[in-house]
Protein backbone atom coordinates (compact mmCIF):
# COMPACT_ATOMS: atom_id res chain seq x y z
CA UNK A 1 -22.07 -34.47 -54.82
CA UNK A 2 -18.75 -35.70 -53.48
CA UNK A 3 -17.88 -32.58 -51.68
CA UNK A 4 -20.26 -33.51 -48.53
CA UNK A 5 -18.26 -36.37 -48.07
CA UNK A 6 -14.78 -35.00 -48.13
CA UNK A 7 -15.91 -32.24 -46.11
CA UNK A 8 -17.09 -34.36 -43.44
CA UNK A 9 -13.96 -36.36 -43.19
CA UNK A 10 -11.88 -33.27 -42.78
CA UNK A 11 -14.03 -32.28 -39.96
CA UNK A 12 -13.89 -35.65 -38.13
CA UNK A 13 -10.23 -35.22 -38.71
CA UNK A 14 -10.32 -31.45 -37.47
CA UNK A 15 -12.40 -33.20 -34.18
CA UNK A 16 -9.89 -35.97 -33.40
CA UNK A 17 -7.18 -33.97 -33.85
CA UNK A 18 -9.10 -31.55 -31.33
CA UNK A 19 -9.95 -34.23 -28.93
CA UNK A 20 -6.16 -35.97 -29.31
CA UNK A 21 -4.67 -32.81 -28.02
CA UNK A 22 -7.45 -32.05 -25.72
CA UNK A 23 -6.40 -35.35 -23.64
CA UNK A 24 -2.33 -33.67 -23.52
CA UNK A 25 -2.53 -32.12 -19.87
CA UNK A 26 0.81 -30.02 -19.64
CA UNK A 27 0.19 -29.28 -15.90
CA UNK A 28 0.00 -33.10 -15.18
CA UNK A 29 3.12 -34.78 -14.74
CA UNK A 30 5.11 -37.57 -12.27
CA UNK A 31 3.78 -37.21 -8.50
CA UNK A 32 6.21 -34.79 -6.64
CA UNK A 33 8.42 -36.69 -4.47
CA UNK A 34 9.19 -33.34 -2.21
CA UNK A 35 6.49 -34.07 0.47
CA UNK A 36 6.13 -34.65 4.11
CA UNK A 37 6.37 -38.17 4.22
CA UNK A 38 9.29 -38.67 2.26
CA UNK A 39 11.35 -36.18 3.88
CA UNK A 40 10.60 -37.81 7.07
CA UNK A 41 12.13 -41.17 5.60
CA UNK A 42 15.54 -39.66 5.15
CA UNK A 43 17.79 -39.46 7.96
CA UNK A 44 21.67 -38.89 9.22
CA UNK A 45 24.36 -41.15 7.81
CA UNK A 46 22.45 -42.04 4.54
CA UNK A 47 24.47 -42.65 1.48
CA UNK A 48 23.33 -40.31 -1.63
CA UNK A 49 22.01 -43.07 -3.68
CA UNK A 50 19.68 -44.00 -0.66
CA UNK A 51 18.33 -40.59 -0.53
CA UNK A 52 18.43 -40.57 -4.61
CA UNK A 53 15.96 -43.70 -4.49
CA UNK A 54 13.60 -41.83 -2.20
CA UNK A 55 13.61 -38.13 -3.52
CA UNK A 56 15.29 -38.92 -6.98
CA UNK A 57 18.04 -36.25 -8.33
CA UNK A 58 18.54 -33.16 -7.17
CA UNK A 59 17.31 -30.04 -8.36
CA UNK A 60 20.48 -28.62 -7.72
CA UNK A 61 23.83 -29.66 -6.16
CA UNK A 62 27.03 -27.64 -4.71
CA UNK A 63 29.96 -29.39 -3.61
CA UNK A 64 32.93 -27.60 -1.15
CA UNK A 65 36.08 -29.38 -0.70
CA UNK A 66 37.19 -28.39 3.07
CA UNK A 67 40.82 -29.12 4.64
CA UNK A 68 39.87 -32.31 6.02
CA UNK A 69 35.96 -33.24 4.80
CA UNK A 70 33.83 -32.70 1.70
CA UNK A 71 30.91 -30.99 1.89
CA UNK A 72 27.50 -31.29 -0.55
CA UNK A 73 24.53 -29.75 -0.60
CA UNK A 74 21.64 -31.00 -2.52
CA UNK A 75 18.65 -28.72 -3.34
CA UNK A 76 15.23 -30.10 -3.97
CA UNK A 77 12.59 -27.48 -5.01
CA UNK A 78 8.76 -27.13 -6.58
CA UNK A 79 6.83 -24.26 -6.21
CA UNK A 80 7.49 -22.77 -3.24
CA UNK A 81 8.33 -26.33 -1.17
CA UNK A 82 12.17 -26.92 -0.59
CA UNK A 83 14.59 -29.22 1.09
CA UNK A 84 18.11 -29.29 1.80
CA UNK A 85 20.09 -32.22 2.51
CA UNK A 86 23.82 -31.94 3.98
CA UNK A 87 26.89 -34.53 3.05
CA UNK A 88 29.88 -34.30 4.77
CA UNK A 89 31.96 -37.09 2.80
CA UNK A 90 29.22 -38.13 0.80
CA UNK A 91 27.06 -39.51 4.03
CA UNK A 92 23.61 -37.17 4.82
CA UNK A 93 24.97 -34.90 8.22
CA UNK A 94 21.63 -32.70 8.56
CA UNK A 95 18.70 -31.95 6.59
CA UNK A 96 16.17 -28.77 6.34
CA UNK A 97 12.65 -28.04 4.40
CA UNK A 98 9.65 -25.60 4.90
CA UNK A 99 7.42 -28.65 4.59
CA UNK A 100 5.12 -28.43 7.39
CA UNK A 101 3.94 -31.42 9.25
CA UNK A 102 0.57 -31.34 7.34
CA UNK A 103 2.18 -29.97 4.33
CA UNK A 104 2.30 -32.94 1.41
């Protein structure tokens, strides 16, 4: 007689636990910031932490100390979308991405 109620309270547990992991999507996660319209905000003779505030940190970073200038390059990547920024003495000298103009 009391087994029909236990059982159904393990299954209503079984069923939220279901539905509690069921609202967990792994795919979704922060809008990318490597689009179209923010790489068209960044331009020469930006400091790092004004390009930081648009694109947020680097995916990857490589620094080269030459005789008379340093020289960064920070890597942004997702997928298959990329863009490279340029510092020479920590201030943004050139920029490149395969973002097309319609490409977000």
């Amino acid at each position: 007689m009391n087994t029909l109620p236990r059982t159904f309270r393990w299954i209503a547990c079984f069923i939220l636990v279901l539905l509690a992991f069921a609202g967990c999507d792994r795919t979704a996660g922060p809008a990318s910031k490597i689009n179209r319209a923010n790489y068209d905000q960044i331009h020469s003779g930006m400091s790092k932490a004004e390009v930081q505030a648009i694109l947020g940190p680097p995916t990857s970073e490589s620094t080269e100390d030459k005789i008379i200038y340093k020289r960064t390059i920070w890597r942004y990547v997702q997928g298959d979308k990329y863009i490279n920024l340029t510092y020479k003495n920590d201030e943004l000298d050139s920029k490149d991405t395969n973002l097309g103009t319609g490409n977000g």
